[in-house]
PDB file of N, CA and C in Angstrom:
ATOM      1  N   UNK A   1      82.247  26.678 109.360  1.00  0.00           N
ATOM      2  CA  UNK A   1      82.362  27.521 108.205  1.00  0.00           C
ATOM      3  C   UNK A   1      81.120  28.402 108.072  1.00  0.00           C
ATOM      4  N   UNK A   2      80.269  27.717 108.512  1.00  0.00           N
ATOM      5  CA  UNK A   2      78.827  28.273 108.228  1.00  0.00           C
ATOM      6  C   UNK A   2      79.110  29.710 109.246  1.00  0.00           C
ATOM      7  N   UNK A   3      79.401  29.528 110.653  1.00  0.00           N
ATOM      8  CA  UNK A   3      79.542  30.573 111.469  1.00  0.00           C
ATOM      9  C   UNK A   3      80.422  31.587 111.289  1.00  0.00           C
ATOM     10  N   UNK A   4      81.156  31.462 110.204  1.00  0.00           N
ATOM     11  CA  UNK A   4      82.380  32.444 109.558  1.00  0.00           C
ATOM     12  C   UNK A   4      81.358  33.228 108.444  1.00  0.00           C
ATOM     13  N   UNK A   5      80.521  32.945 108.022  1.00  0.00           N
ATOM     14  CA  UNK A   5      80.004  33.403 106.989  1.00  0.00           C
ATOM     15  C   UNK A   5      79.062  34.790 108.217  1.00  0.00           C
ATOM     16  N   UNK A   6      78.474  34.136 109.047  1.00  0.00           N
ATOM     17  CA  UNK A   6      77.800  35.092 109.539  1.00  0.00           C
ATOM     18  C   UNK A   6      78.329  35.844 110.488  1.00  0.00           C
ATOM     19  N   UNK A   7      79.491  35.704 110.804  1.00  0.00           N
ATOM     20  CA  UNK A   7      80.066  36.226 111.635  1.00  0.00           C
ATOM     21  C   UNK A   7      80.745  37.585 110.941  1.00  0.00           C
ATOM     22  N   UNK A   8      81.614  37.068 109.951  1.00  0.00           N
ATOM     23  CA  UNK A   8      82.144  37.970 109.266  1.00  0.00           C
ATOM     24  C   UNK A   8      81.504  38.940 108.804  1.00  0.00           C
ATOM     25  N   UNK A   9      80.627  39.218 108.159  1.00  0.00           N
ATOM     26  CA  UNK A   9      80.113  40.421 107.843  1.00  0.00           C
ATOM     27  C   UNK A   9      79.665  41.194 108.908  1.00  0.00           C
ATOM     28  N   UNK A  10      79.454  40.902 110.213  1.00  0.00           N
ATOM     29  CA  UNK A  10      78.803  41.348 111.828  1.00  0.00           C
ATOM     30  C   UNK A  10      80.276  42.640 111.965  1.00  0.00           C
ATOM     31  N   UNK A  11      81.708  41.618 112.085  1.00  0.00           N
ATOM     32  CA  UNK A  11      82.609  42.196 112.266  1.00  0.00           C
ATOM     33  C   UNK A  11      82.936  43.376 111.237  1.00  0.00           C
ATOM     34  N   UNK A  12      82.655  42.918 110.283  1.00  0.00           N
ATOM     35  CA  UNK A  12      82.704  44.185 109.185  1.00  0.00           C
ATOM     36  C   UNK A  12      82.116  45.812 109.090  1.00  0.00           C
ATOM     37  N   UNK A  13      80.696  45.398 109.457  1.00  0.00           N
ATOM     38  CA  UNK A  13      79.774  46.806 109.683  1.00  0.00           C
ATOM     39  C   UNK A  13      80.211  47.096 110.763  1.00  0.00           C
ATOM     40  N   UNK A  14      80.790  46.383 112.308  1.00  0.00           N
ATOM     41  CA  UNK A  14      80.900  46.936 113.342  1.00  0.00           C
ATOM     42  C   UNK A  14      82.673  47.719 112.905  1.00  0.00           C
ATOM     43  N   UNK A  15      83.115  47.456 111.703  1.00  0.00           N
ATOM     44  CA  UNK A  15      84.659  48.064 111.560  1.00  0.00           C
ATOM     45  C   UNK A  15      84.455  49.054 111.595  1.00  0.00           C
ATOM     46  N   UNK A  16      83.090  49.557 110.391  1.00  0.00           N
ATOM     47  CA  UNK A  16      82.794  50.457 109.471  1.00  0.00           C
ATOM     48  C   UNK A  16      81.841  51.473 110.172  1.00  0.00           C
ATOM     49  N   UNK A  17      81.327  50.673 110.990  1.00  0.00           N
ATOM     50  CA  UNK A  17      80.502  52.103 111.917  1.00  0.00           C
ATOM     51  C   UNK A  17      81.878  52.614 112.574  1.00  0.00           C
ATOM     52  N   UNK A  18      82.570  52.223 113.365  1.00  0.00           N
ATOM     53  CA  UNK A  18      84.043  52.625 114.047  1.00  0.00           C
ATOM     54  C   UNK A  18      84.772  53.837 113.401  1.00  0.00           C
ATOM     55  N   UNK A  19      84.609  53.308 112.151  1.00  0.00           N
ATOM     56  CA  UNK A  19      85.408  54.156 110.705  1.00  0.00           C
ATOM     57  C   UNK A  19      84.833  55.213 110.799  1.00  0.00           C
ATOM     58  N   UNK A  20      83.367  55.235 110.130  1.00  0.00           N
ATOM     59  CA  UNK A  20      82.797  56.323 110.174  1.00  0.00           C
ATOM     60  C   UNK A  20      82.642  57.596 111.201  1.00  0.00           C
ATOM     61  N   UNK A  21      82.680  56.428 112.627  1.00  0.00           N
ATOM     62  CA  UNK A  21      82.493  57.685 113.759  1.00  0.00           C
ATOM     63  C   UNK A  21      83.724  57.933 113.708  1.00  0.00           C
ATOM     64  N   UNK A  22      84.995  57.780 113.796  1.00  0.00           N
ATOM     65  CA  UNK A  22      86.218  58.267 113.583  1.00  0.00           C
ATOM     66  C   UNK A  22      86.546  59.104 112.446  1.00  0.00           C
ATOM     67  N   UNK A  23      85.608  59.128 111.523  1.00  0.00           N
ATOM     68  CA  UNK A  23      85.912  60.338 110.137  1.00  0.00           C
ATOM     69  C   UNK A  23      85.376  61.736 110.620  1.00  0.00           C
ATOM     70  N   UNK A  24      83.946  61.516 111.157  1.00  0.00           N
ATOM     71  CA  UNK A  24      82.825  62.299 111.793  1.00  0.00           C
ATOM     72  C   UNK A  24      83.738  62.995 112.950  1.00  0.00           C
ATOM     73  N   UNK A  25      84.348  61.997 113.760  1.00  0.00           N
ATOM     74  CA  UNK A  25      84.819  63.057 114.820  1.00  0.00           C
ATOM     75  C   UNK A  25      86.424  64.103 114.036  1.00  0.00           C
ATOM     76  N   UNK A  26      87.097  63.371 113.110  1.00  0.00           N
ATOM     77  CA  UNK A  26      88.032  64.293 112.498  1.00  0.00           C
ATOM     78  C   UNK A  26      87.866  65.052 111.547  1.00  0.00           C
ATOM     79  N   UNK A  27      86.447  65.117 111.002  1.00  0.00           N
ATOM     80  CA  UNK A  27      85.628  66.309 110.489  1.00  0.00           C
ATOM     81  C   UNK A  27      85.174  67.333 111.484  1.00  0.00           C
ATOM     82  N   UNK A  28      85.093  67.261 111.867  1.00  0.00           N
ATOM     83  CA  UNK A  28      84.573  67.959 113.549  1.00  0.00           C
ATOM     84  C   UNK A  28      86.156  69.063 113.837  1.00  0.00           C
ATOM     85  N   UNK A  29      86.851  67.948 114.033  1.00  0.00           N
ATOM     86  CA  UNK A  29      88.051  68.793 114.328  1.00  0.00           C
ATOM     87  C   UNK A  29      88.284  69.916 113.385  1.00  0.00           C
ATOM     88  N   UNK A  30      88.744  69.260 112.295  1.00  0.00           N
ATOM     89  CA  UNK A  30      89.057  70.006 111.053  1.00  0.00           C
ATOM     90  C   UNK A  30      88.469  71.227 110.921  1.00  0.00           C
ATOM     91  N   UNK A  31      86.804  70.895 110.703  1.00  0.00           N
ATOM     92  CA  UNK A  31      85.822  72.607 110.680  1.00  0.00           C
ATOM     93  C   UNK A  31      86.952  73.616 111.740  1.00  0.00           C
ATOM     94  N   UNK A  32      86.517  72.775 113.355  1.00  0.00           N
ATOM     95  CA  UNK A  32      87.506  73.879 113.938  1.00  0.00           C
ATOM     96  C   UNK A  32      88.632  74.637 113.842  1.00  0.00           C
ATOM     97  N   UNK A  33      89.887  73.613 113.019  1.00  0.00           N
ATOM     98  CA  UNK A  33      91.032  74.113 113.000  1.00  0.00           C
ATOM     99  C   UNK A  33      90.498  75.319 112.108  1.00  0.00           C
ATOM    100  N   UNK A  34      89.839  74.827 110.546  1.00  0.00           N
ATOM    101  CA  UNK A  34      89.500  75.825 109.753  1.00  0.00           C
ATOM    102  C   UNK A  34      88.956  77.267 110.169  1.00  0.00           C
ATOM    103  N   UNK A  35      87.861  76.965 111.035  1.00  0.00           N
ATOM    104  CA  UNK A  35      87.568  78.569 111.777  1.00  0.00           C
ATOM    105  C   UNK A  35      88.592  79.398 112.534  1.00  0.00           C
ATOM    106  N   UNK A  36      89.574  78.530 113.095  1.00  0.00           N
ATOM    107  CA  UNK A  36      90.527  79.036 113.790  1.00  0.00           C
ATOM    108  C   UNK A  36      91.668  79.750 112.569  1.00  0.00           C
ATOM    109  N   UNK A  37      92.003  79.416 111.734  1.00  0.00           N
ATOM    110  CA  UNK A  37      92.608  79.373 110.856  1.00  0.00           C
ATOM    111  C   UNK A  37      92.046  80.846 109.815  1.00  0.00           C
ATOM    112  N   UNK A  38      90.878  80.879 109.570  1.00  0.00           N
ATOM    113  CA  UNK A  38      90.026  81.985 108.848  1.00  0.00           C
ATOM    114  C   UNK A  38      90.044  83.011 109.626  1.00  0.00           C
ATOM    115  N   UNK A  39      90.202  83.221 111.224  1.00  0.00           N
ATOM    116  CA  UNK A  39      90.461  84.131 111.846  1.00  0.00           C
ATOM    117  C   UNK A  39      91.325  84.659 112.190  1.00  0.00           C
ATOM    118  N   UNK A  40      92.630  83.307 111.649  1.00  0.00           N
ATOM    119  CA  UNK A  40      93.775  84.884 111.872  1.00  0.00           C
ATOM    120  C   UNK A  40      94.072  85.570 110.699  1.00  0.00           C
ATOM    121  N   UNK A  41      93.636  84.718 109.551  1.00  0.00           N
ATOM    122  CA  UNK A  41      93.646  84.727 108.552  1.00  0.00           C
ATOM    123  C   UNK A  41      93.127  86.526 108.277  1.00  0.00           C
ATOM    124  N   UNK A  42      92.125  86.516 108.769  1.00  0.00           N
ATOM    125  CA  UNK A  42      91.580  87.968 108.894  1.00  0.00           C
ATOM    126  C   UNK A  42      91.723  89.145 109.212  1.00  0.00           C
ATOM    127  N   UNK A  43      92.705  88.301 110.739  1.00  0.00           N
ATOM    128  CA  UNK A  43      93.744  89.494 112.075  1.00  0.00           C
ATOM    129  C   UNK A  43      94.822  89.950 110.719  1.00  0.00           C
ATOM    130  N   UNK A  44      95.080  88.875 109.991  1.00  0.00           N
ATOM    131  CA  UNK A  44      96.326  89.502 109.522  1.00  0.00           C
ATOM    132  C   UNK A  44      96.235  90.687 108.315  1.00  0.00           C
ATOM    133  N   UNK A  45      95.203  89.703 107.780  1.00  0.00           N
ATOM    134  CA  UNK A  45      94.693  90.728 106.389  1.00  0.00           C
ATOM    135  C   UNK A  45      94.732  92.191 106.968  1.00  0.00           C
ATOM    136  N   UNK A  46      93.497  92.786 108.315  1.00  0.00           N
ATOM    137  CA  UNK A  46      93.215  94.201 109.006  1.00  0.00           C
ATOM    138  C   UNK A  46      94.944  94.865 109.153  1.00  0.00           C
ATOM    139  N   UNK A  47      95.535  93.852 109.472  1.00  0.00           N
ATOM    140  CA  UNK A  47      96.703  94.727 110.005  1.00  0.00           C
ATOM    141  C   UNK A  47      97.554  95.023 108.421  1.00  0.00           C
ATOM    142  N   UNK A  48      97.660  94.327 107.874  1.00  0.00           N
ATOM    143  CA  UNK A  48      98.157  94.599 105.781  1.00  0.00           C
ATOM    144  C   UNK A  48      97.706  95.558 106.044  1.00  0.00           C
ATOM    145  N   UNK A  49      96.595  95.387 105.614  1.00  0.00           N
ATOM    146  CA  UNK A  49      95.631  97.080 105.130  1.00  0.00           C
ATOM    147  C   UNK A  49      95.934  98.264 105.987  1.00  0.00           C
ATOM    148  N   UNK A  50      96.103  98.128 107.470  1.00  0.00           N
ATOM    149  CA  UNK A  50      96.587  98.738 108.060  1.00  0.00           C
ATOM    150  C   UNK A  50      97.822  99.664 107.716  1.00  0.00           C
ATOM    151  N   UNK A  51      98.793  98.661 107.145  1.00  0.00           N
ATOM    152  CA  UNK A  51     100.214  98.980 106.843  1.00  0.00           C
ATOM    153  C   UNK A  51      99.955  99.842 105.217  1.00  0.00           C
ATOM    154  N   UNK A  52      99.169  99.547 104.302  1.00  0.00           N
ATOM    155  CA  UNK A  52      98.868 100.242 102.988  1.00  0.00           C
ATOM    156  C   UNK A  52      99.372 101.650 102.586  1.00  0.00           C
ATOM    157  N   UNK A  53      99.072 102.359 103.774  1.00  0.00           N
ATOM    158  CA  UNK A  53      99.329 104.032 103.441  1.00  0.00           C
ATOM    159  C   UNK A  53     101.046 104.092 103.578  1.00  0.00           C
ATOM    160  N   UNK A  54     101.773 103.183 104.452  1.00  0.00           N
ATOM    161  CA  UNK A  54     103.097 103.268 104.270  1.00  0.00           C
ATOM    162  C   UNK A  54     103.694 102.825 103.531  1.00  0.00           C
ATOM    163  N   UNK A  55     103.352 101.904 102.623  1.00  0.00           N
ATOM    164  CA  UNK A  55     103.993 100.807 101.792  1.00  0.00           C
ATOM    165  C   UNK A  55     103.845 101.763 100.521  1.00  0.00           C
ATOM    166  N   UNK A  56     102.512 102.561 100.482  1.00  0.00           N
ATOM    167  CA  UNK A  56     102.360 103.538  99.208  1.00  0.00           C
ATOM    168  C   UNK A  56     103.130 104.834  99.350  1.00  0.00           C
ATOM    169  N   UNK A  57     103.366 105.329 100.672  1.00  0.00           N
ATOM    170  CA  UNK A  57     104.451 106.516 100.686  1.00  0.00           C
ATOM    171  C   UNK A  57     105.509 105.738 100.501  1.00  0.00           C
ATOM    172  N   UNK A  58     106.313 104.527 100.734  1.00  0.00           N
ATOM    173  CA  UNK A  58     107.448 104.214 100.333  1.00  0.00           C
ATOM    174  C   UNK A  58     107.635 103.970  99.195  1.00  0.00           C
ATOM    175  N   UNK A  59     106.604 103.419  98.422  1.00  0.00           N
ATOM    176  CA  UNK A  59     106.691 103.401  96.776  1.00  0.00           C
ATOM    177  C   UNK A  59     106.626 104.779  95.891  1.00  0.00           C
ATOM    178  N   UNK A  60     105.967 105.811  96.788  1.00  0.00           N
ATOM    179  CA  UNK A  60     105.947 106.775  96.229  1.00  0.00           C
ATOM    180  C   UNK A  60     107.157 107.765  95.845  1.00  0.00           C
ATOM    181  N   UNK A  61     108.337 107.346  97.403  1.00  0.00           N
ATOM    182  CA  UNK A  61     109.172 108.122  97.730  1.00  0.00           C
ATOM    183  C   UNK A  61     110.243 107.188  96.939  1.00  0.00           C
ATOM    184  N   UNK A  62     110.002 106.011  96.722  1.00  0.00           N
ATOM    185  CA  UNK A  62     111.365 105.829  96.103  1.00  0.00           C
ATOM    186  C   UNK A  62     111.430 105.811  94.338  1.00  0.00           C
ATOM    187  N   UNK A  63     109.983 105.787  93.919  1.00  0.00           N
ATOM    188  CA  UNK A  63     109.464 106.155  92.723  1.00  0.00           C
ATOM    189  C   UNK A  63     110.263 107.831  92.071  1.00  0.00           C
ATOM    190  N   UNK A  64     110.084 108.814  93.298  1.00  0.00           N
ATOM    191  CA  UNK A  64     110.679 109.995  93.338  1.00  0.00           C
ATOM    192  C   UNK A  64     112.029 110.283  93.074  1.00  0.00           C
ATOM    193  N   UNK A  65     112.688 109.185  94.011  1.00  0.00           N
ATOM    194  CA  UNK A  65     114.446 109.160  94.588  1.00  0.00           C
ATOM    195  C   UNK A  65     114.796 108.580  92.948  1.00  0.00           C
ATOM    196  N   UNK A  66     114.164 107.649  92.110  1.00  0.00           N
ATOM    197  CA  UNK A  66     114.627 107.334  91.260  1.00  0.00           C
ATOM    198  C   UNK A  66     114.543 107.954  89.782  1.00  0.00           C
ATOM    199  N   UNK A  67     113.531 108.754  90.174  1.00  0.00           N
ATOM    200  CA  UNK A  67     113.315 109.951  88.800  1.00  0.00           C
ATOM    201  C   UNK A  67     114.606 110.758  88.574  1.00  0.00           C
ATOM    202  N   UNK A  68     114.810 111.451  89.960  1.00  0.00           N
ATOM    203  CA  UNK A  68     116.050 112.449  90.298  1.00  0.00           C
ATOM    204  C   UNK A  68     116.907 111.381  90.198  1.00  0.00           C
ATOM    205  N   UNK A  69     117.302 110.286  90.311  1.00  0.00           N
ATOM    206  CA  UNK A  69     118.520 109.887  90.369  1.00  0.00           C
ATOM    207  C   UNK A  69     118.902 109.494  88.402  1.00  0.00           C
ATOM    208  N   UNK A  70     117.540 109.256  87.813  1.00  0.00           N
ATOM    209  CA  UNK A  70     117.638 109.419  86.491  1.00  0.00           C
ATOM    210  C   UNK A  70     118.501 110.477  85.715  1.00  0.00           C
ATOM    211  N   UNK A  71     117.276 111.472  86.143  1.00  0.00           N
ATOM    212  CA  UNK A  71     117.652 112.767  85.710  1.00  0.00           C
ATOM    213  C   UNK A  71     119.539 112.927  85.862  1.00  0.00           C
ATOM    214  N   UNK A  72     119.630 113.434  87.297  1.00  0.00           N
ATOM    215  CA  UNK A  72     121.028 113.540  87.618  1.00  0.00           C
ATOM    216  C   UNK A  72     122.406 112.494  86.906  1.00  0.00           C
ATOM    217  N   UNK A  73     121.984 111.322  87.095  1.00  0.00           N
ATOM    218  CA  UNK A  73     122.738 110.803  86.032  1.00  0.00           C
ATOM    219  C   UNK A  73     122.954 111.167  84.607  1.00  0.00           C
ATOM    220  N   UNK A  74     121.676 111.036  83.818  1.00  0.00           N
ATOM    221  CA  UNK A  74     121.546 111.326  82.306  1.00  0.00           C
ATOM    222  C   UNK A  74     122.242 112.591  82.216  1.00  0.00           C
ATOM    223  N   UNK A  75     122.320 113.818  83.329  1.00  0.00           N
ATOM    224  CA  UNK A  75     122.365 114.805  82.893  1.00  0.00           C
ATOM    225  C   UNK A  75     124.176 115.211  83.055  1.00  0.00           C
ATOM    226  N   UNK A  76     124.945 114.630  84.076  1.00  0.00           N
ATOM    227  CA  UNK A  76     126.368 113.889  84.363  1.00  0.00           C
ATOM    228  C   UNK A  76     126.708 113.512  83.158  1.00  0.00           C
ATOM    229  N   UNK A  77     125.922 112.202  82.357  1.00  0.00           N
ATOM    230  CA  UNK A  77     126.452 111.577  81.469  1.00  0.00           C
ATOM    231  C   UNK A  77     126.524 112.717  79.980  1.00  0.00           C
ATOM    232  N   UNK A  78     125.556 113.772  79.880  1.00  0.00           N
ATOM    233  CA  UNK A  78     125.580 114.376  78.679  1.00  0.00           C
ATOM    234  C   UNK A  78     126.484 115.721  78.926  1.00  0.00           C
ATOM    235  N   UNK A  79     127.264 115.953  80.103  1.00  0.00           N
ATOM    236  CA  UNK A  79     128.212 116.793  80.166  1.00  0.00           C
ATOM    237  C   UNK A  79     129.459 115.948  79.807  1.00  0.00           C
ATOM    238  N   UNK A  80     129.426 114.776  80.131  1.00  0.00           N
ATOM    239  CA  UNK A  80     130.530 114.107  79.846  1.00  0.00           C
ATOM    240  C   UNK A  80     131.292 114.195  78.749  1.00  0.00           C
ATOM    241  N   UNK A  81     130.023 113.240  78.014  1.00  0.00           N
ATOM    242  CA  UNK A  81     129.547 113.564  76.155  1.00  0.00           C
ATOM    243  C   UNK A  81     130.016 114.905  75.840  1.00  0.00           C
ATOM    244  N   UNK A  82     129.484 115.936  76.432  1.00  0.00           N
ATOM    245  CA  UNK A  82     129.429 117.351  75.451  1.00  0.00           C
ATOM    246  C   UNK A  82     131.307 117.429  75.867  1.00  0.00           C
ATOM    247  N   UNK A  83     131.727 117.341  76.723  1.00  0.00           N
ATOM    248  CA  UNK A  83     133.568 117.461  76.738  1.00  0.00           C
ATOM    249  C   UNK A  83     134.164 116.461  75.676  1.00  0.00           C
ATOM    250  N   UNK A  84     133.484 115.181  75.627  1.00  0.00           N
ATOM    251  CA  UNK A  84     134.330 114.562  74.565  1.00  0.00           C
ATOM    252  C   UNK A  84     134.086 115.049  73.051  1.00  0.00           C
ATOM    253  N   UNK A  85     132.832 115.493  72.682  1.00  0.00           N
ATOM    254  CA  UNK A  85     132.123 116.043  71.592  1.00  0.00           C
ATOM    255  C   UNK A  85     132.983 116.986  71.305  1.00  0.00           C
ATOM    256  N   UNK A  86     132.955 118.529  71.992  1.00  0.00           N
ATOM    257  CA  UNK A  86     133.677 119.131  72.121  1.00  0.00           C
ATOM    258  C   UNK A  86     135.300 119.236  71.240  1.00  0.00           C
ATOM    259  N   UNK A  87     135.712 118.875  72.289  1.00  0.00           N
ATOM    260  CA  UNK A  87     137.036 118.052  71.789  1.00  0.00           C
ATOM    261  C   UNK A  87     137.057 117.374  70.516  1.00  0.00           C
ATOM    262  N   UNK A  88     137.064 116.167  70.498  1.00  0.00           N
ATOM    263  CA  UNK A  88     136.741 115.862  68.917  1.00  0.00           C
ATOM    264  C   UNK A  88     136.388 116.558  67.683  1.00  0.00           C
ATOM    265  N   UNK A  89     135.630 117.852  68.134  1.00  0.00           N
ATOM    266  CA  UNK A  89     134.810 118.286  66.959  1.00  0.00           C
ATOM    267  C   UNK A  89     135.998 119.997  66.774  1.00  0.00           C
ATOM    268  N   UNK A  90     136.704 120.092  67.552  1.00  0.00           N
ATOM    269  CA  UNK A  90     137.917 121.196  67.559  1.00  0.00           C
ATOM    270  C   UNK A  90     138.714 120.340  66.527  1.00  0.00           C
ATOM    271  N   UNK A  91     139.217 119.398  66.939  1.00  0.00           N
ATOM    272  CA  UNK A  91     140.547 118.890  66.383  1.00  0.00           C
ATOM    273  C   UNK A  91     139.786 118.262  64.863  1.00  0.00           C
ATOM    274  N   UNK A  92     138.778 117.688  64.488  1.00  0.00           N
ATOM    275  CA  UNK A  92     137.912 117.905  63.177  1.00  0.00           C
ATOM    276  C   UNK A  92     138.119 119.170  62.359  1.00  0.00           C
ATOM    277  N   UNK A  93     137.647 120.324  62.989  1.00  0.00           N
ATOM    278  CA  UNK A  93     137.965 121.684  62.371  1.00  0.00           C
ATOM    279  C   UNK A  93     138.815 121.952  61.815  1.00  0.00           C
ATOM    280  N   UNK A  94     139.855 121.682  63.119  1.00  0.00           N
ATOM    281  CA  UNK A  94     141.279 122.182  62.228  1.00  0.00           C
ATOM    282  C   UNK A  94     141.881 121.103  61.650  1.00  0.00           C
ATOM    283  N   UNK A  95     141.676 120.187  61.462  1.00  0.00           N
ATOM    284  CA  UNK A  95     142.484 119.216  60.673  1.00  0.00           C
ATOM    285  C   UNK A  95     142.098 119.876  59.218  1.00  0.00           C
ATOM    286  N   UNK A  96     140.502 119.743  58.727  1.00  0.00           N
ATOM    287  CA  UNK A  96     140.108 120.233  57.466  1.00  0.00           C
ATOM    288  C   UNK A  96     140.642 121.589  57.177  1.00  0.00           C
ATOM    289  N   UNK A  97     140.560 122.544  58.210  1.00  0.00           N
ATOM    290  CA  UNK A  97     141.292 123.839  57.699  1.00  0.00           C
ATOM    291  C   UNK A  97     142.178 123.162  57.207  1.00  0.00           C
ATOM    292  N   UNK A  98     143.580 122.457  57.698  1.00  0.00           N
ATOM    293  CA  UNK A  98     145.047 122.512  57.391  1.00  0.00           C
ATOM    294  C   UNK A  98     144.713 121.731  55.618  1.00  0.00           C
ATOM    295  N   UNK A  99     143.819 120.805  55.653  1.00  0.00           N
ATOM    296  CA  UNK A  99     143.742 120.214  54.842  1.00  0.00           C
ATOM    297  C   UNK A  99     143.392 121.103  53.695  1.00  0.00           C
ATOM    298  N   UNK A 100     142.564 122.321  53.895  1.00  0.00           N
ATOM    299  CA  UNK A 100     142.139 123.143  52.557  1.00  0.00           C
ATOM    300  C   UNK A 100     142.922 123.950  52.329  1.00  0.00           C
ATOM    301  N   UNK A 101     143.993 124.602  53.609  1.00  0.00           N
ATOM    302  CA  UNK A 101     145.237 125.143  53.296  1.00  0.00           C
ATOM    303  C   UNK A 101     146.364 124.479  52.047  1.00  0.00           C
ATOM    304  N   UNK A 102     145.814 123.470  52.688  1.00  0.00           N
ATOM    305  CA  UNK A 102     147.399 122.410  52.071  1.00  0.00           C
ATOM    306  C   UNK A 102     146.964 122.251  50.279  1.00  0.00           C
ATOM    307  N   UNK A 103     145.619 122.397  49.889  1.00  0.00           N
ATOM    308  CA  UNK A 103     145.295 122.247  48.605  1.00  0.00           C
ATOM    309  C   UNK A 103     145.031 123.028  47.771  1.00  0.00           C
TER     310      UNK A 103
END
């Protein structure tokens, strides 16, 4: 029993140094993946920015396409309006004429 007492803790630190150099070496790794990782990280960002001036003419151009497509609509829809207006506001007229005739 006595030799379990001293034994055991021997086996313990020798777990724990094991442990440690096994954290140490997958810290090691890790940094690497990370540098590897920050660099494409970077490739990709240059090439975005790259792409910027097109992504802003396409926002620009469809910013445009949708003004005119505003316009052109609204302006469809208030001819529409002015024929039904129109109309309505004839047969208004003469109803009240007949009506001030009639009184």
């Amino acid at each position: 029993m006595n030799e379990l007492y001293i034994s055991l803790p021997v086996v313990l630190y020798i777990l724990g140094i094991v442990l440690l150099i096994i954290l140490i070496m997958l810290g090691i790794r890790l940094l690497r993946v990370m540098n590897n990782i920050d660099s494409i990280v970077k490739n990709v960002d240059g090439k975005v920015r790259s792409l910027n001036g097109v992504f802003e003419l396409i926002d620009i151009t469809t910013d445009r396409l949708s003004f005119v497509a505003d316009k052109l609509i609204e302006a469809i829809s208030n001819f529409i309006l002015g024929l039904f207006k129109k109309k309505g506001s004839k047969k208004k007229k003469e109803i009240n004429e007949e009506e001030m005739e009639n009184e």
